[in-house]
C-alpha atoms as a PDB file:
ATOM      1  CA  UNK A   1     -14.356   3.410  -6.287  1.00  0.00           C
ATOM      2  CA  UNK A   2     -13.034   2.870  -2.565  1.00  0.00           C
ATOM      3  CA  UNK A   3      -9.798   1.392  -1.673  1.00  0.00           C
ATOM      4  CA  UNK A   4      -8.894   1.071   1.532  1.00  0.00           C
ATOM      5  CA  UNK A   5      -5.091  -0.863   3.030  1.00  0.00           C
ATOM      6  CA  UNK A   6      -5.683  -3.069   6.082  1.00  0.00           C
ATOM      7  CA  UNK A   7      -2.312  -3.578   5.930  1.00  0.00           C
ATOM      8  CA  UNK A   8       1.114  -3.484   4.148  1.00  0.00           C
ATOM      9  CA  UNK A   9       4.601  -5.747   4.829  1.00  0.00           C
ATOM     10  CA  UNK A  10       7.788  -4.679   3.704  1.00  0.00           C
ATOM     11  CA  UNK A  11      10.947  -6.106   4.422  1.00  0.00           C
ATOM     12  CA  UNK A  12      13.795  -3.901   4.817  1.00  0.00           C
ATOM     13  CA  UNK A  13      17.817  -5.653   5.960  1.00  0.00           C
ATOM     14  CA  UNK A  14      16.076  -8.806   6.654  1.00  0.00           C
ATOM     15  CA  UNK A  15      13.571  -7.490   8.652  1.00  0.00           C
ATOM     16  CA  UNK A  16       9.896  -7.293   8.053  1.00  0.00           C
ATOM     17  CA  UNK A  17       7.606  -4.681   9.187  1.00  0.00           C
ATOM     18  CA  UNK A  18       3.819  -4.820   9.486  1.00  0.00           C
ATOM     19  CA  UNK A  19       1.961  -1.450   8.938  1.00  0.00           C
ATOM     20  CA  UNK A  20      -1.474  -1.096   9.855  1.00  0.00           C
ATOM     21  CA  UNK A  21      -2.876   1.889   7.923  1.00  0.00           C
ATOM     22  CA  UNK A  22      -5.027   3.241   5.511  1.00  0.00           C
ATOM     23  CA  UNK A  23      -5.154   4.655   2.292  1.00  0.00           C
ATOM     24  CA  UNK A  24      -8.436   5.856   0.671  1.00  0.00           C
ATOM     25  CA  UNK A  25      -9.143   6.098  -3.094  1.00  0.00           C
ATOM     26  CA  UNK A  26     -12.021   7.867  -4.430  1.00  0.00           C
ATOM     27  CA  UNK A  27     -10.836   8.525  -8.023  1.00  0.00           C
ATOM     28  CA  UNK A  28     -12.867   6.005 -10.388  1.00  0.00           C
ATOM     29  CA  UNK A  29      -9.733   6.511 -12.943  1.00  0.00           C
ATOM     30  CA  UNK A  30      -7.095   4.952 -10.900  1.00  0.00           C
ATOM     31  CA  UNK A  31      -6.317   1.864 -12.865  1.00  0.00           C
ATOM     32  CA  UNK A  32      -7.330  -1.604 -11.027  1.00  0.00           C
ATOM     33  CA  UNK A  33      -3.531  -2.260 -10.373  1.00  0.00           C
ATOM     34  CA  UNK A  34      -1.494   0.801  -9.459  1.00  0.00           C
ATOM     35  CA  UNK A  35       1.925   1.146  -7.681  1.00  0.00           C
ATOM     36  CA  UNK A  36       2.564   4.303  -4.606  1.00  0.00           C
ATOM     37  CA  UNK A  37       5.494   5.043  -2.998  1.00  0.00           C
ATOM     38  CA  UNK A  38       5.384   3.952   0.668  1.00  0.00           C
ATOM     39  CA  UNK A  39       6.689   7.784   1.893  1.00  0.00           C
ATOM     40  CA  UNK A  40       4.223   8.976   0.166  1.00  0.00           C
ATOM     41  CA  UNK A  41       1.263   7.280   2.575  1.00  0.00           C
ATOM     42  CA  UNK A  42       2.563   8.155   5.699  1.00  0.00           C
ATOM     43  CA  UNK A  43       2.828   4.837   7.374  1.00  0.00           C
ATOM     44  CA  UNK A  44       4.048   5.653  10.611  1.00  0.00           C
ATOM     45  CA  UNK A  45       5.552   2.092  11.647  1.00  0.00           C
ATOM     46  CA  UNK A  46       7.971   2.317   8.365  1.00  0.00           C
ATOM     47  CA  UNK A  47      11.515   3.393   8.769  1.00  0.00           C
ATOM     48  CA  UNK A  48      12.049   7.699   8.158  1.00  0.00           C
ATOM     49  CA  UNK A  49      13.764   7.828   4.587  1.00  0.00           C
ATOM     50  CA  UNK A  50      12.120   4.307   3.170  1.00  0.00           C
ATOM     51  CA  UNK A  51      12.054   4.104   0.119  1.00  0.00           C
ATOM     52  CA  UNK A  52       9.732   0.814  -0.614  1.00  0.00           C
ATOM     53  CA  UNK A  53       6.731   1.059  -3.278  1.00  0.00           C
ATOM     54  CA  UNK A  54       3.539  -1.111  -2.649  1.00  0.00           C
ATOM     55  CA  UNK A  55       1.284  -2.184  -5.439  1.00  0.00           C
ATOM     56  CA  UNK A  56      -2.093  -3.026  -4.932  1.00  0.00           C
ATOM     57  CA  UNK A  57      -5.100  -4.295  -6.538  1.00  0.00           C
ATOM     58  CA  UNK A  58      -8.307  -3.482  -6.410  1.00  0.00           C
ATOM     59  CA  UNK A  59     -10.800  -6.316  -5.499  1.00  0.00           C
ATOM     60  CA  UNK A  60     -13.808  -4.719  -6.806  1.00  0.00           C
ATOM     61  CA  UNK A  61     -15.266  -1.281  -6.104  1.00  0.00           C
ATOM     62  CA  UNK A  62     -17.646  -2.475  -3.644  1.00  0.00           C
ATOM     63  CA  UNK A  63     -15.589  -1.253  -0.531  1.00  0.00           C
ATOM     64  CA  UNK A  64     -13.605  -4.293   0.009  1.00  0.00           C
ATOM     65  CA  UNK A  65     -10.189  -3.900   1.089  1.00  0.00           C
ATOM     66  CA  UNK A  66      -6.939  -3.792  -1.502  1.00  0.00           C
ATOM     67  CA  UNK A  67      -4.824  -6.428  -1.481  1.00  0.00           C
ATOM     68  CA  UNK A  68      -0.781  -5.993  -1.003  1.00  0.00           C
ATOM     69  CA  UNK A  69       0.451  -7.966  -4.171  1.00  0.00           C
ATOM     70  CA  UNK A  70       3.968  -6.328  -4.354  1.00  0.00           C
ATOM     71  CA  UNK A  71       6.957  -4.349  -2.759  1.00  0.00           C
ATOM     72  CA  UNK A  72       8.957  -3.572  -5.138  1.00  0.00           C
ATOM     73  CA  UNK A  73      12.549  -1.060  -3.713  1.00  0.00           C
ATOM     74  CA  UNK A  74      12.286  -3.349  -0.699  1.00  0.00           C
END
């Protein structure tokens, strides 16, 4: 399985910031809908300290991208 983030929005003080960046799953036991914190996938364009989560799920395992279906901490 591939997953792959074109790109992530998370609003933070009314603001909203679009990240382009990519995070890469190769581990066929990831669930199709799983949660990970945003500091944890180095998106440069997000505020130092953030402390937003992202859940995505996964289209299919055919390389198509993930899809951004929550922020939850926002």
């Amino acid at each position: 399985m591939f997953a792959r983030i074109l790109s992530v929005v998370c609003g933070l003080g009314g603001l909203s910031f679009l990240g382009a960046a990519a995070y890469e799953v190769y581990d066929q036991s990831i669930p199709r809908e799983f949660t990970v914190p945003v500091t944890e996938m180095e998106f440069p364009e997000f505020p130092a300290g953030g402390t937003c989560a992202v859940t995505f799920i996964l289209h299919n395992p055919h390389r198509e991208p993930v899809q951004v279906v929550g922020l939850p901490g926002c």
